[in-house]
Protein backbone atom coordinates (compact mmCIF):
# COMPACT_ATOMS: atom_id res chain seq x y z
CA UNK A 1 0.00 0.00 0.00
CA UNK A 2 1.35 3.71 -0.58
CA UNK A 3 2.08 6.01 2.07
CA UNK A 4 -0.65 8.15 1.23
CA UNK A 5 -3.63 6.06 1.17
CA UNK A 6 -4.08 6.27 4.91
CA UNK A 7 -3.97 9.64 4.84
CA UNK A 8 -7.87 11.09 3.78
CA UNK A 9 -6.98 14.30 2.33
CA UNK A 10 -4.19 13.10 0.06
CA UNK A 11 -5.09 13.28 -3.22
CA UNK A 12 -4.49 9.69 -4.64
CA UNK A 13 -5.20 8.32 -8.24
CA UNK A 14 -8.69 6.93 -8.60
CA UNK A 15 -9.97 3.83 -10.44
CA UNK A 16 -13.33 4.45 -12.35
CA UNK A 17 -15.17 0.85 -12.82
CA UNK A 18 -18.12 0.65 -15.36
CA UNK A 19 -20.41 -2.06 -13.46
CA UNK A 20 -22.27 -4.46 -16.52
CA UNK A 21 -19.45 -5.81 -18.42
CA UNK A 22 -16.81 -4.97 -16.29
CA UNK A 23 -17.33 -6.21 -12.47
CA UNK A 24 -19.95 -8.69 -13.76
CA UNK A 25 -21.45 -10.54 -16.66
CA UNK A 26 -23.66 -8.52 -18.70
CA UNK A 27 -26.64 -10.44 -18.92
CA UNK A 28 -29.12 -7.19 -19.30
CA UNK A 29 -30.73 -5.17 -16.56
CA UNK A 30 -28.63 -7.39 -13.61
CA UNK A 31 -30.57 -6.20 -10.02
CA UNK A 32 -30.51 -9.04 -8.30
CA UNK A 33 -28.17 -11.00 -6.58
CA UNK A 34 -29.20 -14.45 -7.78
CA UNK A 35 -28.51 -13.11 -11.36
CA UNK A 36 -24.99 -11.50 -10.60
CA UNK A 37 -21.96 -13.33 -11.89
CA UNK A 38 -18.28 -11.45 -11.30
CA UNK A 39 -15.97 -11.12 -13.89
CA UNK A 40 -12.99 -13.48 -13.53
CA UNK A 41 -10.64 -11.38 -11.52
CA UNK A 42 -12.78 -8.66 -10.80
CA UNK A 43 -12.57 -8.80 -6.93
CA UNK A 44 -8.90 -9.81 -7.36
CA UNK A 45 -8.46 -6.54 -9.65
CA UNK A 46 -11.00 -4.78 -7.52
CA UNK A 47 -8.42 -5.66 -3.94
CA UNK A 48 -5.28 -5.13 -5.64
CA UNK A 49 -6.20 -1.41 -6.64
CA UNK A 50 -6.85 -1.10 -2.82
CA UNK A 51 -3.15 -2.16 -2.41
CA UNK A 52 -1.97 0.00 -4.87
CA UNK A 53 -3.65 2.61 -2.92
CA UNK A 54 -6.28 3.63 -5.57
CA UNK A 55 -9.56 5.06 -4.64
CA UNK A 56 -11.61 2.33 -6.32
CA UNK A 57 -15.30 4.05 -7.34
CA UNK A 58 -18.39 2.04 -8.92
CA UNK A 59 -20.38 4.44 -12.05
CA UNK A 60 -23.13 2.95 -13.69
CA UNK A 61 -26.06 3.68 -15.88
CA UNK A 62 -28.88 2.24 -14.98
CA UNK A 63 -31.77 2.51 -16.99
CA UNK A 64 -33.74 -0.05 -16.13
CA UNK A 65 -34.85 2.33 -13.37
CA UNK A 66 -36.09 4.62 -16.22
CA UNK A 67 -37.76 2.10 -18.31
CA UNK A 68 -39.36 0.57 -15.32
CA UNK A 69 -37.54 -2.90 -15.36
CA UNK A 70 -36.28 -2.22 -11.28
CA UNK A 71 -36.59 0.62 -8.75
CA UNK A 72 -33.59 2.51 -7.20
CA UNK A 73 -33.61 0.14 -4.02
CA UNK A 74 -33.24 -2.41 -6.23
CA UNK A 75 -29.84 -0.71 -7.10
CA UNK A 76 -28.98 0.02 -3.83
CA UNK A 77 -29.72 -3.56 -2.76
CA UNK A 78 -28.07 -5.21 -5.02
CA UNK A 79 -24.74 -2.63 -4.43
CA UNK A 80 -24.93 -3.66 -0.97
CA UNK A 81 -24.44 -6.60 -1.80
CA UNK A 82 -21.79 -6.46 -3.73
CA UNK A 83 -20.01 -4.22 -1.13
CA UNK A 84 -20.73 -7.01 1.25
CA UNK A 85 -19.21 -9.95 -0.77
CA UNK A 86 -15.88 -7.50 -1.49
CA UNK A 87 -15.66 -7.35 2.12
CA UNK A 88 -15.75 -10.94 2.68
CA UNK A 89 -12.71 -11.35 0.16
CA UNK A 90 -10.70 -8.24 1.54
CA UNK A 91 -11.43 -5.59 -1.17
CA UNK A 92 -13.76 -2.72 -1.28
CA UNK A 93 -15.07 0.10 -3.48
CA UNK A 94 -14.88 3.63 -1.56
CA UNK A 95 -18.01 4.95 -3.37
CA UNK A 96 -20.47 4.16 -5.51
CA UNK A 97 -22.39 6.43 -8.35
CA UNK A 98 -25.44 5.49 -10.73
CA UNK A 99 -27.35 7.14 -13.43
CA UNK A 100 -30.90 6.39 -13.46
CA UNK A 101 -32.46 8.34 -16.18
CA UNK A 102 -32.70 7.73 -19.72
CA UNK A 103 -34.16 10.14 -22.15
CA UNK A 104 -36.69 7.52 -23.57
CA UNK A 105 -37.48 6.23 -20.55
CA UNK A 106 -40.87 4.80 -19.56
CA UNK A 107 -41.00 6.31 -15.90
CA UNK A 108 -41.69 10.08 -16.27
CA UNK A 109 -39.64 10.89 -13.00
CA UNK A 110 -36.50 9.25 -14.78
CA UNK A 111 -37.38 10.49 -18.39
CA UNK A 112 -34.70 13.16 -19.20
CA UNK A 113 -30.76 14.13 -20.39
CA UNK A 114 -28.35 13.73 -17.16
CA UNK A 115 -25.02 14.65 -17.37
CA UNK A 116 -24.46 12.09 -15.08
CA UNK A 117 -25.44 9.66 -17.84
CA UNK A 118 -22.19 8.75 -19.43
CA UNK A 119 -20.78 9.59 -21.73
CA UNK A 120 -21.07 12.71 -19.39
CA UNK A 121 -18.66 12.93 -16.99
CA UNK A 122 -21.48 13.86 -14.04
CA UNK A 123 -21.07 10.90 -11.88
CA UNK A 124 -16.65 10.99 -12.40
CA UNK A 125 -17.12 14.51 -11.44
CA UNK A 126 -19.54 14.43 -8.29
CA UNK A 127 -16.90 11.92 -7.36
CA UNK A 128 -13.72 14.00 -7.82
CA UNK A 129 -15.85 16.60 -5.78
CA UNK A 130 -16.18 14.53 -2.91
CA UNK A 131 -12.84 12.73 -2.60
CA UNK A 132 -9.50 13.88 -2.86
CA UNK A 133 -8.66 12.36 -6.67
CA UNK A 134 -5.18 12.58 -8.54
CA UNK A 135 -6.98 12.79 -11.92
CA UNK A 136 -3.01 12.54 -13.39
CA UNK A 137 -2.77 9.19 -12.41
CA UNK A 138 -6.68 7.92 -12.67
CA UNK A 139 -8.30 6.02 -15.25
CA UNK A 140 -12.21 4.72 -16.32
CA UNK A 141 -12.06 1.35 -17.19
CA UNK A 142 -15.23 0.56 -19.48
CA UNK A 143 -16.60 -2.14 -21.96
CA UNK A 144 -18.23 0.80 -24.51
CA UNK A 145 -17.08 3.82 -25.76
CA UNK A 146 -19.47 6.22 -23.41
CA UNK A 147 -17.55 4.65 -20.26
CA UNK A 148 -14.31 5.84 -22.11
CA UNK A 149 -15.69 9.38 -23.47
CA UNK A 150 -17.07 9.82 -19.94
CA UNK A 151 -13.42 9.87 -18.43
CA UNK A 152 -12.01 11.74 -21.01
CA UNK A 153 -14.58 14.31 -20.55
CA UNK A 154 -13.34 14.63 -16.99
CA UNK A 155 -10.01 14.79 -17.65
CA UNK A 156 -8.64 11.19 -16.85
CA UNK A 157 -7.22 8.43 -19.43
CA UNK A 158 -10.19 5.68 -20.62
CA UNK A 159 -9.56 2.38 -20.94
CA UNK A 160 -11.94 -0.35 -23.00
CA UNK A 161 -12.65 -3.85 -21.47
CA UNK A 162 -13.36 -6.47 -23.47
CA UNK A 163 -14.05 -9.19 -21.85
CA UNK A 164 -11.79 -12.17 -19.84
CA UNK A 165 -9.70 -11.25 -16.87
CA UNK A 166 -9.98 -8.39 -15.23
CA UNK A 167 -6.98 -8.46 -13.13
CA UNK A 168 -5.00 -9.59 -16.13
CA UNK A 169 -6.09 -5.86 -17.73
CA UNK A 170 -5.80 -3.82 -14.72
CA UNK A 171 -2.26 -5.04 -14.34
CA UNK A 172 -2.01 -3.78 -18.34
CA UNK A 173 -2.94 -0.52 -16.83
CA UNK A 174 -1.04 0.13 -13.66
CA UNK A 175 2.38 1.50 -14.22
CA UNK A 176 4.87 -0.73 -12.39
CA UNK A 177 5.97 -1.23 -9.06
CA UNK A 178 9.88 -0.55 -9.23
CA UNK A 179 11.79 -3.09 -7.99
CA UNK A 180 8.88 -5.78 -8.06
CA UNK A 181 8.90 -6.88 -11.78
């Protein structure tokens, strides 16, 4: 762990995790626990950014809220979840952000344009607003291209995911520990 990650007000670099197709399977509108399969390696990738001393944040659209599929506890619930089964393996996201609005969505209260909606860079930027973030060092790591325009937009480096490992890529990503190659 770096010297600085005890320390609250430090900045430190941040890791930006898309949720569907990065942390888990995309299998469509995932609420529930019972339909939530990790990616291989994403709580390994997930703890070893904690190491590394990254601030480790979830962002997520989440329409299904606007077109009615789930409610926002159903988010909630199912992120407290997660959060809980991190936990049990020794790794944990600091914070959490989700976009529930859709322009076309079926829910009035949800129907409209969010910048929080990537590829707007609302949710990165509420984020960097609350925490002390290195954007220099920080990085989005995505599976589409909104994920990636959505860090570029606030000023850190976006990376696309593809599928497989996810520690394998997030040890693409990291620069090097010197002297522990």
């Amino acid at each position: 762990m770096t010297a600085n990650a005890t320390d609250p007000t430090t900045p430190r670099p941040a890791a930006f995790l898309d949720r569907d197709g990065v942390l888990n399977i995309d299998h469509g509108y995932v609420y529930r626990a019972a339909d939530f399969q990790w990616v291989d390696g994403a709580i390994d990738a997930i703890r070893l950014l904690n190491q590394r001393g990254y601030l480790v944040f979830l962002i997520t659209n989440q329409a299904g809220v606007a077109y009615g599929y789930y409610d926002e506890q159903a988010v909630r619930d199912l992120h407290r979840w997660m959060t809980g089964e991190l936990d049990r393996h020794g790794a944990r996201l600091d914070d959490i952000r989700y976009c529930p609005y859709h322009p076309e969505g079926a829910v009035a209260e949800y129907r409209r344009v969010s910048d929080w909606r990537k590829p707007g860079p609302g949710m990165l930027l509420d984020l960097m607003s609350a925490w002390p973030v290195d954007k220099a060092g920080s990085f989005v790591i995505g599976d589409k291209e909104s994920d990636v325009q959505a860090g570029q937009a606030a000023g850190v480096a976006g990376h696309l995911f593809k599928g497989g490992d996810l520690l394998a890529r997030v040890r693409e990503i990291l620069p090097p520990l010197i002297g522990h190659d």
